[in-house]
Protein backbone atom coordinates (compact mmCIF):
# COMPACT_ATOMS: atom_id res chain seq x y z
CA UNK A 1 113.52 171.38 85.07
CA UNK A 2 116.21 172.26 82.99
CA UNK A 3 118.04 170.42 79.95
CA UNK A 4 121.26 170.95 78.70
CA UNK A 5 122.49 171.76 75.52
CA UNK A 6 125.20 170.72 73.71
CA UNK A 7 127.78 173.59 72.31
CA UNK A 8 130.42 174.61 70.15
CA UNK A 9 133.74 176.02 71.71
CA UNK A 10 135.21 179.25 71.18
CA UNK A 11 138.77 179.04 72.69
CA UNK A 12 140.97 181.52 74.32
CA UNK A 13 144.52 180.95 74.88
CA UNK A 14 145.78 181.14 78.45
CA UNK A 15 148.88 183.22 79.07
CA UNK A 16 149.38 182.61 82.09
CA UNK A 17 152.00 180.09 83.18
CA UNK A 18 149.33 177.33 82.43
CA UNK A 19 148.43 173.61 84.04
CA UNK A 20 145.51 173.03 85.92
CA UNK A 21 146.36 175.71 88.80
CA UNK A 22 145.98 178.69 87.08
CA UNK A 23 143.13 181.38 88.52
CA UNK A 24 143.34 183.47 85.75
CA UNK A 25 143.46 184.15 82.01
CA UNK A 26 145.25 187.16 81.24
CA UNK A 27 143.79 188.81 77.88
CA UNK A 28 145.28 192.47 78.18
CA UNK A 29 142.72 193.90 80.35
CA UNK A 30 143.25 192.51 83.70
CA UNK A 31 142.51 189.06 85.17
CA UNK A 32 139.92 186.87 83.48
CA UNK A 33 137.57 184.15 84.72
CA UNK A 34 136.76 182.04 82.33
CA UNK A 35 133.63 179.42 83.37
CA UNK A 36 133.19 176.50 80.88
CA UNK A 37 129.42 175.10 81.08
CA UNK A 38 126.75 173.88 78.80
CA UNK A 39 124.44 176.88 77.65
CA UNK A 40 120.84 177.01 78.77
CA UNK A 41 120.05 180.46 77.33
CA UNK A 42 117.95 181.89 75.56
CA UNK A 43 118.11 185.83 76.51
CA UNK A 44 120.00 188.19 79.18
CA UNK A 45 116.26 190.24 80.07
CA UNK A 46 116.05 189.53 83.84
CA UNK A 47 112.05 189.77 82.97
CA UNK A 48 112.12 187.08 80.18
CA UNK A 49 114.82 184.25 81.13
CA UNK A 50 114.32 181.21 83.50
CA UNK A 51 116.72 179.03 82.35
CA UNK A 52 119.96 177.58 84.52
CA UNK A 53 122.80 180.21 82.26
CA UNK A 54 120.75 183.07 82.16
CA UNK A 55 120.63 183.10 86.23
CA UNK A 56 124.49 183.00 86.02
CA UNK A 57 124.60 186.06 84.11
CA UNK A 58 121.59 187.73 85.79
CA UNK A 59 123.11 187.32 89.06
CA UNK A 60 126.26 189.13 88.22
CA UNK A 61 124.34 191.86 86.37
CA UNK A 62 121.60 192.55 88.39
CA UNK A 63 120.99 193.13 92.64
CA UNK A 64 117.97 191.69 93.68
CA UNK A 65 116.18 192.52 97.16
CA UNK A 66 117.00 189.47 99.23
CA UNK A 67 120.14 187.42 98.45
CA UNK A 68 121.41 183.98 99.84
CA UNK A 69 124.99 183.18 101.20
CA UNK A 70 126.23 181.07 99.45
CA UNK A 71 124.70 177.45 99.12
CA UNK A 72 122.76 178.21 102.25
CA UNK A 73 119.39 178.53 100.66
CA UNK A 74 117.10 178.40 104.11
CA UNK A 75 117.58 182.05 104.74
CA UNK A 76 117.29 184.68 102.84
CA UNK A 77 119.98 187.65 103.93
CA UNK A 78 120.18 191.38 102.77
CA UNK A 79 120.87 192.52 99.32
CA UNK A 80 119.61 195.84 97.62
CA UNK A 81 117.64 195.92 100.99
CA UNK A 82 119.18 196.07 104.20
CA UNK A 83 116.05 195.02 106.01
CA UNK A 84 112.65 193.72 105.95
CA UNK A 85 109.77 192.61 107.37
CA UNK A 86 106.77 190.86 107.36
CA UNK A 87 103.44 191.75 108.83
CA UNK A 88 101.55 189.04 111.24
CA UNK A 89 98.98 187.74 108.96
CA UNK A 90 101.98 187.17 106.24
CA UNK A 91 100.51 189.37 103.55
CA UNK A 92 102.36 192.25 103.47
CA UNK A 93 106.19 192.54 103.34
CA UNK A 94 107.64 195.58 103.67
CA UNK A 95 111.49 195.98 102.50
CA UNK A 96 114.20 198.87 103.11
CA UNK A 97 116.59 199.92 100.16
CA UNK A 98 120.47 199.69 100.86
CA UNK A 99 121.40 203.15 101.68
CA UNK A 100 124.27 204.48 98.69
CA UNK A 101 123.18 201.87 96.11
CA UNK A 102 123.76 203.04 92.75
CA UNK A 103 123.12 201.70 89.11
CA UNK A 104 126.17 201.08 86.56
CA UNK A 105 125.49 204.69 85.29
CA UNK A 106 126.55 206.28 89.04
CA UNK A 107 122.44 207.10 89.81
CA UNK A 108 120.87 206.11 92.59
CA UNK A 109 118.61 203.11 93.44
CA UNK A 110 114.91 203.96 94.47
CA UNK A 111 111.91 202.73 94.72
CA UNK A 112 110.29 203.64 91.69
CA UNK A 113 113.26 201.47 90.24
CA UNK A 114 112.11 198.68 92.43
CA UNK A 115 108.31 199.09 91.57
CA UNK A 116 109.14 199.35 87.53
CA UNK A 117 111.14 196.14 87.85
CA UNK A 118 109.18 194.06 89.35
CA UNK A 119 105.80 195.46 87.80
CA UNK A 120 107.32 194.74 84.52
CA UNK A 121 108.34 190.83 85.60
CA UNK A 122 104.33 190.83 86.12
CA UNK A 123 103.91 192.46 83.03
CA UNK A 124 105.53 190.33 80.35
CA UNK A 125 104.01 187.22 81.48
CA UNK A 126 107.32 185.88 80.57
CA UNK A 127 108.71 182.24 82.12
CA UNK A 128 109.29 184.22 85.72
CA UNK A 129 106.28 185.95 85.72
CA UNK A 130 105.03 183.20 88.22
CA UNK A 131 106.95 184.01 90.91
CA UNK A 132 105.03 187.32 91.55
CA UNK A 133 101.66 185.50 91.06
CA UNK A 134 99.15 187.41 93.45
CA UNK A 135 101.77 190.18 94.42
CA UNK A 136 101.18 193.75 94.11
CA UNK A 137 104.26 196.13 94.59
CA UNK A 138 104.08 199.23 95.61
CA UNK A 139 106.56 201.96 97.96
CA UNK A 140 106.15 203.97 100.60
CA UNK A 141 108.69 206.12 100.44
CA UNK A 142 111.85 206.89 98.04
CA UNK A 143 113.42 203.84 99.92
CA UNK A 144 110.93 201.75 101.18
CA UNK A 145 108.71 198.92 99.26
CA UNK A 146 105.68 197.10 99.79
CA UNK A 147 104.98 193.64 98.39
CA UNK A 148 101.42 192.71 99.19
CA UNK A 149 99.50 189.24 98.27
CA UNK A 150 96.18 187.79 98.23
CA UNK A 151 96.83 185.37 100.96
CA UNK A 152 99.73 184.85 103.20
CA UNK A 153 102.85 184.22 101.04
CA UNK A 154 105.51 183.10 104.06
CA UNK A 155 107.64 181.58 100.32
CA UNK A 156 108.28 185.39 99.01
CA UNK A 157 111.37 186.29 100.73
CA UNK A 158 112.58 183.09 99.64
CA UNK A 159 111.45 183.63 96.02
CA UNK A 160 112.98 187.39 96.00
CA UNK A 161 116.74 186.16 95.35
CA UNK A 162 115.85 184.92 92.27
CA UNK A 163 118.01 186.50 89.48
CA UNK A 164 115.21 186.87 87.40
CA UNK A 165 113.63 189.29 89.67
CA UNK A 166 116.83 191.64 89.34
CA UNK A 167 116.25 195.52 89.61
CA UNK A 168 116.40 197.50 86.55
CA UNK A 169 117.41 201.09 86.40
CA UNK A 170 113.92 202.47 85.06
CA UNK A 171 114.98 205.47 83.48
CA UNK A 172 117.43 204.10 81.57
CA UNK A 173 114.73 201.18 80.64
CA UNK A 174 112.32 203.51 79.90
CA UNK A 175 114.65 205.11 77.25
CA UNK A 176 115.06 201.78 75.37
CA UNK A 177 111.35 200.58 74.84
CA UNK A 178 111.64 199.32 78.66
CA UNK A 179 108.04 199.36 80.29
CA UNK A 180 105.85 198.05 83.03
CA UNK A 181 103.43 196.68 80.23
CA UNK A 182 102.88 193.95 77.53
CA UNK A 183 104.48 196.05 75.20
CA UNK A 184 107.62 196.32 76.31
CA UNK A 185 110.42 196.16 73.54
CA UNK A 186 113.44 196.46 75.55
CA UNK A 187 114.77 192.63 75.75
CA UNK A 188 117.06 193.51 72.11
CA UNK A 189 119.04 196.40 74.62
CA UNK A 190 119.28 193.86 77.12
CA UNK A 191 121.21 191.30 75.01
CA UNK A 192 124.00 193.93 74.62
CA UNK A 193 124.02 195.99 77.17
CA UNK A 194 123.09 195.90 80.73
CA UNK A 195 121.18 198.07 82.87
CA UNK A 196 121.79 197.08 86.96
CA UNK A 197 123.67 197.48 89.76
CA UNK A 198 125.83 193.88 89.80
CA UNK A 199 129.06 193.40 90.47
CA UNK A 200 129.78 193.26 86.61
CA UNK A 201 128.23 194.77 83.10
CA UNK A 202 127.74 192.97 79.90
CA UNK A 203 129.75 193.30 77.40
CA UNK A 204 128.82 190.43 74.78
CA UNK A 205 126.28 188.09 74.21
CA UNK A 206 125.27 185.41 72.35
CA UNK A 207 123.20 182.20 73.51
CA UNK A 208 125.58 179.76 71.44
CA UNK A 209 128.77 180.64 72.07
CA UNK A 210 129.44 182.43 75.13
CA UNK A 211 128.69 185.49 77.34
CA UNK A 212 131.64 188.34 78.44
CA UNK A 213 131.44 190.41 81.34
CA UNK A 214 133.24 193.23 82.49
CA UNK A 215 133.46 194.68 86.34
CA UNK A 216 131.32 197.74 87.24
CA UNK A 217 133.36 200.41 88.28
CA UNK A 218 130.23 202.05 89.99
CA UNK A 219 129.27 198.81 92.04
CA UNK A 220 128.49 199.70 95.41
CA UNK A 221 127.29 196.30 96.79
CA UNK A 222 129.84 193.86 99.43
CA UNK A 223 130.82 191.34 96.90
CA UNK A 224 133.50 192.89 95.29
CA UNK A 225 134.76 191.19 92.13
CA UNK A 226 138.67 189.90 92.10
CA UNK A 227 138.05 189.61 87.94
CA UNK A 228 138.30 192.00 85.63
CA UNK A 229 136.57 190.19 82.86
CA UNK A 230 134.50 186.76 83.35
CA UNK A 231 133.93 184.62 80.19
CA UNK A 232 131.10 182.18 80.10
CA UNK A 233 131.66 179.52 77.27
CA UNK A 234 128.84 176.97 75.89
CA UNK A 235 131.31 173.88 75.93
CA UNK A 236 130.45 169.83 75.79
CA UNK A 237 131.24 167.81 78.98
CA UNK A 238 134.18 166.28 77.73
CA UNK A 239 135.97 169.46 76.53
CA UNK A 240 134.98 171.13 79.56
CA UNK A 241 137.25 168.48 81.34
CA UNK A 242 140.39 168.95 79.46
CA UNK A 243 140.01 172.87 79.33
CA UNK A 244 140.20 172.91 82.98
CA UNK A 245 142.99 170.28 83.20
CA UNK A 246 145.05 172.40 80.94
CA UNK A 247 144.44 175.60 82.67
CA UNK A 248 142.34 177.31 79.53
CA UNK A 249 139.11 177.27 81.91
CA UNK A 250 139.48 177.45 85.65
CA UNK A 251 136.26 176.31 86.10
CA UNK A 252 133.81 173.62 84.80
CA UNK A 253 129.97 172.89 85.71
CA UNK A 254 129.04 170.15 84.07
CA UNK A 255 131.38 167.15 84.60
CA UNK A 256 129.73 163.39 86.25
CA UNK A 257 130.54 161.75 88.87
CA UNK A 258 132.50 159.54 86.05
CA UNK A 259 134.82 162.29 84.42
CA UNK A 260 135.74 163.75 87.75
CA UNK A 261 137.21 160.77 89.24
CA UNK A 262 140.98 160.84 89.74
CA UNK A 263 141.14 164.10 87.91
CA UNK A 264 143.68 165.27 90.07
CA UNK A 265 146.43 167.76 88.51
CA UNK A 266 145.98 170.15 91.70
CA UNK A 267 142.03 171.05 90.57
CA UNK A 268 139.55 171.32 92.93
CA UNK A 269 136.91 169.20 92.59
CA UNK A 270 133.74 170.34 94.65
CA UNK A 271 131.31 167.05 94.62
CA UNK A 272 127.49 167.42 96.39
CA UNK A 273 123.77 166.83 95.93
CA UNK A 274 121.91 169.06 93.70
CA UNK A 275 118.63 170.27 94.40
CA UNK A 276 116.94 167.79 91.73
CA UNK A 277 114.91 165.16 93.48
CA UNK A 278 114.29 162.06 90.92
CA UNK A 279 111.33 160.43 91.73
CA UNK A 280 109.02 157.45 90.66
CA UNK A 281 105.44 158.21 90.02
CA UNK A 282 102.56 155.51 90.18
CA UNK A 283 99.31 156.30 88.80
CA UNK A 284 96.64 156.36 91.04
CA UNK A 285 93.85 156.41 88.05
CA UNK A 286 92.45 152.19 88.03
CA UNK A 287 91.15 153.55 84.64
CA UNK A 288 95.03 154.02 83.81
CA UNK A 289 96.19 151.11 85.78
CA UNK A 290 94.87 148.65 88.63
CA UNK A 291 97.51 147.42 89.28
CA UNK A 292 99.73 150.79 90.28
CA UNK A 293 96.77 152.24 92.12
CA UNK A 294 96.69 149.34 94.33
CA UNK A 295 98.27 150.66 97.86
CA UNK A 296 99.46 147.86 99.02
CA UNK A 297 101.29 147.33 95.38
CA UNK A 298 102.40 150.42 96.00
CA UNK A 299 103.84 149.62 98.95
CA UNK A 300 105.79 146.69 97.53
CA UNK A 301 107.52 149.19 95.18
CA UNK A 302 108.38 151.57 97.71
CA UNK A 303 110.09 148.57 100.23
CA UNK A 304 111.63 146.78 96.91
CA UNK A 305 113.60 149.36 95.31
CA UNK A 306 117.37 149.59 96.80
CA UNK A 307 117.88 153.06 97.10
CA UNK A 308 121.84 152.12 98.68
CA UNK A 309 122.31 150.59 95.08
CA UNK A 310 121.34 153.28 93.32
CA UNK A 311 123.31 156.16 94.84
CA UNK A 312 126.55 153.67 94.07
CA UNK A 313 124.91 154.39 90.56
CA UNK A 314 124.85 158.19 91.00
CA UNK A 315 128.59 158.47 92.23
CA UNK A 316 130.45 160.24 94.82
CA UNK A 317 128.25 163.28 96.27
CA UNK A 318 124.23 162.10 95.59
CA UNK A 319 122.34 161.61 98.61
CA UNK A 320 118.78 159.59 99.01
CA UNK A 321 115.96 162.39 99.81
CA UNK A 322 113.73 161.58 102.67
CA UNK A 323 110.47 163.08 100.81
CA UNK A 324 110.03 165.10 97.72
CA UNK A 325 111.89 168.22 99.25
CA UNK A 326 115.25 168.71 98.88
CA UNK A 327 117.83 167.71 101.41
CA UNK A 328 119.56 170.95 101.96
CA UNK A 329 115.69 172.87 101.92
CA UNK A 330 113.28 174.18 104.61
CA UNK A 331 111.06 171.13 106.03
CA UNK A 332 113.07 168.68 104.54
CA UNK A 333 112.94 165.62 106.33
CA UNK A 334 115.92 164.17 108.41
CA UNK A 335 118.24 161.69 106.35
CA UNK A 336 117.32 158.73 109.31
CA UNK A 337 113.92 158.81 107.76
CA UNK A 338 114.58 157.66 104.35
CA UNK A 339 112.98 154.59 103.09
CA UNK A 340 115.51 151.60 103.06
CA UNK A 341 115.11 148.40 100.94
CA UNK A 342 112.70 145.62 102.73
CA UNK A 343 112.75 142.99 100.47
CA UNK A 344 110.85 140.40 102.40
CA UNK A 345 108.33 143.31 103.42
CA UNK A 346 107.98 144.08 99.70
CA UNK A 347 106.85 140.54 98.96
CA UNK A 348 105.02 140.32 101.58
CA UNK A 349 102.86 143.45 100.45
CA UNK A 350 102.85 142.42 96.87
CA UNK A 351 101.18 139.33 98.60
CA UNK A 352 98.83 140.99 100.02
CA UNK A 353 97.62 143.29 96.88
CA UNK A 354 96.22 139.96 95.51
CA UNK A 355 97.84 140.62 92.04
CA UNK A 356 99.54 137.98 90.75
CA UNK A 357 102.28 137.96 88.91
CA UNK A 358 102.28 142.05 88.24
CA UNK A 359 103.05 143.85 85.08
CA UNK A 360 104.06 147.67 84.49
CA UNK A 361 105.14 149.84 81.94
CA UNK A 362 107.68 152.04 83.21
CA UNK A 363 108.06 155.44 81.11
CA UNK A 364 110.61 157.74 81.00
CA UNK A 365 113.03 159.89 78.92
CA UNK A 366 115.12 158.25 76.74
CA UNK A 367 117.60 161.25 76.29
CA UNK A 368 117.39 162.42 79.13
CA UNK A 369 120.02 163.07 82.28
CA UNK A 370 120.10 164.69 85.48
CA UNK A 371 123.47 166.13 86.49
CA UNK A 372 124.88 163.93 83.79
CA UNK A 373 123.03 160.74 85.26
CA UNK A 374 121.31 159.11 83.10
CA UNK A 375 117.23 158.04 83.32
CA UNK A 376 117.83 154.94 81.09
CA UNK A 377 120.47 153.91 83.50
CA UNK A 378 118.10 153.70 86.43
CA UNK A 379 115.22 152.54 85.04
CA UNK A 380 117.70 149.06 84.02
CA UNK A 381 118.55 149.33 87.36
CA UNK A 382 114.83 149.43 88.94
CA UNK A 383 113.51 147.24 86.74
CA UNK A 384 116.31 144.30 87.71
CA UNK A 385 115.35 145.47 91.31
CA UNK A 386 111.61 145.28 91.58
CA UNK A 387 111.68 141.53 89.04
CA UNK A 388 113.42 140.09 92.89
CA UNK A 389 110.09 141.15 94.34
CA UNK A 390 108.02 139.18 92.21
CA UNK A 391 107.38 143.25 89.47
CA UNK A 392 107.97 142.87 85.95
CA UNK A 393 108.73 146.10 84.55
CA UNK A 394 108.57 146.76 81.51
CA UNK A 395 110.82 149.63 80.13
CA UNK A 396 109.06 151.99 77.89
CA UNK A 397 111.50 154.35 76.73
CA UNK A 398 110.74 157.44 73.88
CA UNK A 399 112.03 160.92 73.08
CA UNK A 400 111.86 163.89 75.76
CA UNK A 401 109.18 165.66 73.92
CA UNK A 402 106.75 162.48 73.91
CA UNK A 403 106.89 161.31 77.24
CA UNK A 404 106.89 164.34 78.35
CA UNK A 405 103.47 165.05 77.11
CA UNK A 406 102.41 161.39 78.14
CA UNK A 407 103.63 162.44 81.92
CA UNK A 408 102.23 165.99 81.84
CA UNK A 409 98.52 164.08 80.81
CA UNK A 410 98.78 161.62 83.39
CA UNK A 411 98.78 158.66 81.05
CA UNK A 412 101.90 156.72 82.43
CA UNK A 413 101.22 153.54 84.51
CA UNK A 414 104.70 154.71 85.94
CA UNK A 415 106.96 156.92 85.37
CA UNK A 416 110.52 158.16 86.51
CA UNK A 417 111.01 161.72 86.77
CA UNK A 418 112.48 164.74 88.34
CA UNK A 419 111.45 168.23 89.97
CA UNK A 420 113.87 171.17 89.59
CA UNK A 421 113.02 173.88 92.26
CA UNK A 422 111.16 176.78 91.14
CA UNK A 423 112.39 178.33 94.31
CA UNK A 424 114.15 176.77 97.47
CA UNK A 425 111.03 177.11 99.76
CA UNK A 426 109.37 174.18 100.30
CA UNK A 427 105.56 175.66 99.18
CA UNK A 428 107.05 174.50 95.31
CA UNK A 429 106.53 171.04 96.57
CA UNK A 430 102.65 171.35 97.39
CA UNK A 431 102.39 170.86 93.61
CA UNK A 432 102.88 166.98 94.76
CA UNK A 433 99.96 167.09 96.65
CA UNK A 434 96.07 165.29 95.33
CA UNK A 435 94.42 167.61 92.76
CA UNK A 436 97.61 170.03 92.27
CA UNK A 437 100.11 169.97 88.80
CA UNK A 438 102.35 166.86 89.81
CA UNK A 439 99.60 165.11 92.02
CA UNK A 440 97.67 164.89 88.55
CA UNK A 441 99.97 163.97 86.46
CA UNK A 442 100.18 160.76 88.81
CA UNK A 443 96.25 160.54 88.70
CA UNK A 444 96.10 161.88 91.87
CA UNK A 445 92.71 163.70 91.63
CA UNK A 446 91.51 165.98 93.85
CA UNK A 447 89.81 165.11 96.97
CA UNK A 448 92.04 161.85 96.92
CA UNK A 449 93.32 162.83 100.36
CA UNK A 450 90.94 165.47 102.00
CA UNK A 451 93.43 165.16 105.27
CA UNK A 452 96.75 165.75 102.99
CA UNK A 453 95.06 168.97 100.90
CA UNK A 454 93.90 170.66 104.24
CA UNK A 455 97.76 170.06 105.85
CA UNK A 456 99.09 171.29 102.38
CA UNK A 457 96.78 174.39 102.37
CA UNK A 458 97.79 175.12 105.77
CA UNK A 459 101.54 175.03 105.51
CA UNK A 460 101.14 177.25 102.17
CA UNK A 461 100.09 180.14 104.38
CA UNK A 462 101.66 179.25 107.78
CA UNK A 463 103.76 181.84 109.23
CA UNK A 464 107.42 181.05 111.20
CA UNK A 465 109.78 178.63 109.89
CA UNK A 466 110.00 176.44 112.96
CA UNK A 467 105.67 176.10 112.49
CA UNK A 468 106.34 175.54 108.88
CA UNK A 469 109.67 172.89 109.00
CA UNK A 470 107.10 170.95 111.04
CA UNK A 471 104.42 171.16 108.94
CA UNK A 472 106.25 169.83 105.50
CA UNK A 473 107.83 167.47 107.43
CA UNK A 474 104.16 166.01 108.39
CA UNK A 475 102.91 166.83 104.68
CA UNK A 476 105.96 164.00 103.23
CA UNK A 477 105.75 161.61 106.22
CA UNK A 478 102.02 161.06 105.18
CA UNK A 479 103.14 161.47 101.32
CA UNK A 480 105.87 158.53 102.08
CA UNK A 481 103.21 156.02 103.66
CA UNK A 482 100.44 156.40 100.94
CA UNK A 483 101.45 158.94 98.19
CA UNK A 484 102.03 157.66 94.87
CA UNK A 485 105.49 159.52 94.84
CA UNK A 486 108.41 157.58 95.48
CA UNK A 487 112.02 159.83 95.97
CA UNK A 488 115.19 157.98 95.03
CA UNK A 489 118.06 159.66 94.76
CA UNK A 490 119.32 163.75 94.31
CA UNK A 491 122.52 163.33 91.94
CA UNK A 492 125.58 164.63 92.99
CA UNK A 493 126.54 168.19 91.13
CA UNK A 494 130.33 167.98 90.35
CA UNK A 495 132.54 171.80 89.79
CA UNK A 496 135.69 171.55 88.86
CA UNK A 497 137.95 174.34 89.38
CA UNK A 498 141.36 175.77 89.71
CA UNK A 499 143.37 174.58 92.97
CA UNK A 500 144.08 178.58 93.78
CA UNK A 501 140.06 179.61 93.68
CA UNK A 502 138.05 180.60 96.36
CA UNK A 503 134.56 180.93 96.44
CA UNK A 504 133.28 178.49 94.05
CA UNK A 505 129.96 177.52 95.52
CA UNK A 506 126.83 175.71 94.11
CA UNK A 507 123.98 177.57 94.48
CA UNK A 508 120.71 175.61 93.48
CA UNK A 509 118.82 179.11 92.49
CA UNK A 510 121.97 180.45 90.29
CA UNK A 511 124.54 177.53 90.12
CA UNK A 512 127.67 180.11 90.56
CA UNK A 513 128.15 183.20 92.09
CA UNK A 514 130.77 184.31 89.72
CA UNK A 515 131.17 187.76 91.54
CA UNK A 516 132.52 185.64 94.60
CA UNK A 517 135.16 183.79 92.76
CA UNK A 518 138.56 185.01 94.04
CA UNK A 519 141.97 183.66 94.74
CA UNK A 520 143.56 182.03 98.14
C-alpha cells in the first residue's frame, strides 16, 4: 500500500511559448520533462526503496531482466534479457543477457553484474528483499543466468520487472562500499549518482523536493528518450492542477476524479482503474464478533451493498472488481461476474442469520485515500446502504497508524481496506486466503477452508497461464460465495498531461515510464 505525502514546490519557469500544450520546458540544455506528483521516497538504492516515486526513478535508471509494455502487465517481454525460459517443474528459470548492453560508464553488462545485483537485493533485507524470497541466482555463462527456487515459482518472471530489482554495474558498486552482504554502505553514492544502464542518469536528489535526470549517452536499450532532462517535483494535488494548466508541468499524477473534470485547455486527461482493490473485511473470529462471522450475515452484506452507487462515488474511470484480483491482472475474473446489489435477497439472508436487529462497528482510516478517494467517504456511503437492509453500522473512524495496527491484529468487527500489488501476478492475492497475512487479519484462521488452502497451494505452484487463469478464477468464485472479503470498487487513476505527449501510460508496477514520454 502506499500513502502519499504532501510537498513543497520548487518551481521552474517555462520558456517555452506556454498554456497547457506545451511538451517541453526548455532550461538551456535541451528539452525538459517536468512530472509533477506527490513524493513517496525515501532513497534512489534500487536494493532499499519500495515506495510508488522511487520506482519512477528506478525505472529510468536502472534495466531490469524482464520488462512490461506498457500498462499490459500479464506478460512479461524482454529487457536486459532477450530470452528466457523456464524448466517443466517451474523451479528453475534460466535467462539470456541482451547482446551489446552496456552500463552508463560504456562497460559491458554480464552476469556477474546480474548475480551481484540481485544477491545484494537478498542481502540487505531491505523493503524488496521479498520478492527474491527462496531464489538463488546464479550464471552459467558470461551471459546467461539462473534463478532457482525452493518450489515452483510460475510469479518470478512477473516479479522480475520490478524496478527495485534493477541491475547494478558491480564494479563500479564495489568501488563505493557496494556489496552482496549486510554490510553494504553504498545507498549514500546512490542518492547522487547512479550506477545502471537506463535510459537516463541521476543528476540530483532529494526526497522532499524533487529528483533531476539527465539522458545516458551510453544507453543501448529500445526506449530511446525524446528528453534531455526529466524533473520530478513533490507538489500538492491542487498545484499539480494549475502547473499543468499553465504549461509549467506537462504532466500530473495525482489529480481525482473531481479536479480533472472539465479541465480542458487542450490537456490530455488519461482516466482508468488502478490496480488498488478496496475491500470490506468481516471477521470471522465469534470471539471478535458473532454477528460478522455469521455466513448468512455475511451474505446479507455482500447482496446489500450497491456497488453501481459507489463507483458514481469514485468518478469517471473506477471499475467494480469481480474478486480480490485486479481487473487488468492474470486470473482475474470476468466483469459479468461481479456481485450486484440484491436488496430483497439481502433481507432475506439477514432473516435467515436469526440476528435481530444487527450492530457493527465499521473501522477504517480516517486520513486515509486511495487515488484521492476518500475511506470516510465510503464508509458514509455503506453505512446509509446496509441501515436499508435492516445493518446498523456504526462508523469507527481513528488515525492511519491506529487502525492500522487494530486491522493488522485482526481486532476489527469490520473493516474497509485496500491491497496494493506487491507484483501483478495473481500468487500476491493467496495472502487472502484462511491462515495466510490478510485471511488473519479477518480472523480467518487456518484450516477455516481445508478445500480453499489446497486450491490456493496448488495455483501457487501451477505451471501455464491458461492452467493458472483458471485456477484463481476458481480460488475468488469460492472466496465470493463464503469468504469474508468483500471487493467494491478499484478507483480510477487520473494523469494529466500535455495535449502534444505521447506515451504517457499508467503502469501499476512503476506508475510512468518516463523514458517513453515523447511528442506526436
Amino acid at each position: 500500500m502506499s500513502l502519499f505525502s504532501a510537498a513543497a514546490l520548487v518551481a521552474l519557469s517555462a520558456c517555452s511559448s506556454g498554456g497547457a500544450s506545451s511538451s517541453s520546458t526548455s532550461t538551456g540544455g535541451g528539452k525538459t520533462l517536468v512530472v509533477d506528483t506527490s513524493f513517496n521516497l525515501k532513497t534512489a538504492d534500487p536494493g532499499r526503496e519500495f515506495e510508488p516515486t522511487g520506482q519512477i526513478v528506478d525505472k529510468a535508471l536502472y534495466e531490469t531482466l524482464l520488462t512490461f509494455h506498457g500498462d499490459d502487465v500479464t506478460k512479461p517481454v524482454p529487457g536486459l534479457a532477450s530470452s528466457y525460459e523456464e524448466s517443466t517443474d517451474g523451479k528453475t528459470l534460466t535467462l539470456h543477457l541482451r547482446s551489446g548492453a552496456k552500463f552508463s560508464d560504456g562497460t559491458e553488462v554480464t552476469a556477474d553484474d546480474v548475480v551481484f545485483s540481485l544477491n545484494r537485493v537478498i542481502a540487505l533485507k531491505g523493503n524488496p528483499s521479498f520478492l527474491l524470497d527462496g531464489v538463488t541466482v546464479g550464471k552459467t555463462d558470461a551471459s546467461t543466468i539462473t534463478l532457482v527456487s525452493k518450489q515452483a515459482n510460475p510469479a518470478l518472471p512477473f516479479i522480475l520487472p520490478n524496478p527495485a530489482l534493477g541491475i547494478l554495474n558491480s564494479k563500479v558498486m564495489q568501488a563505493h562500499g557496494g556489496s552482496a552482504t549486510a554490510g553494504d554502505s553504498a545507498e549514500s553514492y546512490l542518492n547522487t549518482e547512479s550506477a545502471g544502464s537506463g535510459p537516463y542518469l541521476l543528476t540530483s536528489f532529494n526526497t522532499n523536493t524533487q529528483v533531476v535526470l539527465k539522458k545516458n549517452p551510453a544507453y543501448t536499450g529500445p526506449q530511446k528518450p525524446a528528453y534531455d532532462k526529466v524533473v520530478i517535483r513533490n507538489v500538492q494535488a491542487p498545484t499539480q492542477k494549475l502547473n499543468v494548466q499553465r504549461g509549467d508541468s506537462q504532466i500530473a499524477l495525482d489529480l481525482t476524479a473531481d479536479q480533472v473534470q472539465g479541465i480542458g485547455g487542450g490537456l490530455q486527461v488519461l482516466s482508468g482503474a488502478s490496480s488498488d482493490v478496496i475491500f470490506l473485511l468481516l471477521n470471522q473470529d465469534s470471539a471478535v464478533s458473532g454477528t460478522t462471522s455469521n455466513p448468512k450475515f455475511a451474505e446479507a452484506v455482500r447482496k446489500g451493498v450497491d456497488y453501481a452507487g459507489l463507483l458514481q462515488i469514485a468518478g469517471k474511470g473506477s471499475v467494480q472488481p469481480a474478486g480480490v484480483i485486479p481487473s487488468s491482472f492474470l486470473g482475474a475474473l470476468p466483469a459479468s461476474q461481479a456481485t450486484a446489489r440484491d436488496l430483497a435477497g439481502a433481507k432475506s439472508a439477514l432473516a435467515a442469520s436469526g440476528i435481530a436487529n444487527p450492530t457493527v462497528t465499521l473501522g477504517y482510516a480516517s486520513d486515509l485515500t486511495v487515488d484521492g478517494l476518500s475511506l470516510q467517504t465510503l464508509a458514509e456511503r455503506i453505512q446509509a446502504q446496509l441501515k436499508e437492509v435492516g445493518i446498523t453500522v456504526n462508523l469507527a473512524p481513528a488515525p492511519t497508524t491506529t487502525e492500522l495496527d487494530n486491522y493488522r491484529n485482526g481486532k476489527e468487527q469490520s473493516g474497509l481496506w485496500y491491497w496494493g500489488p506487491d507484483y501483478p501476478d495473481p500468487s500476491d492475492y493467496l495472502a487472502f486466503l484462511p491462515g495466510n497475512l490478510v485471511g488473519l487479519r479477518a480472523g480467518w484462521k487456518a484450516g477455516a477452508d481445508p478445500a480453499l488452502t489446497a486450491a490456493g497451494n496448488t495455483a501457487a505452484v501451477t505451471i501455464g497461464n491458461d492452467a493458472r487463469k483458471t485456477l484463481f478464477e476458481q480460488i475468488q468464485t469460492q472466496m465470493n460465495a463464503t469468504g469474508p472479503f468483500i471487493p467494491l470498487l478499484q478507483p480510477s487513476r487520473n494523469t494529466v498531461a500535455a495535449g502534444s505527449l505521447s506515451g504517457v501510460v499508467y503502469n501499476p508496477v512503476w506508475t510512468l515510464d518516463v523514458a517513453a514520454v515523447g511528442t506526436k
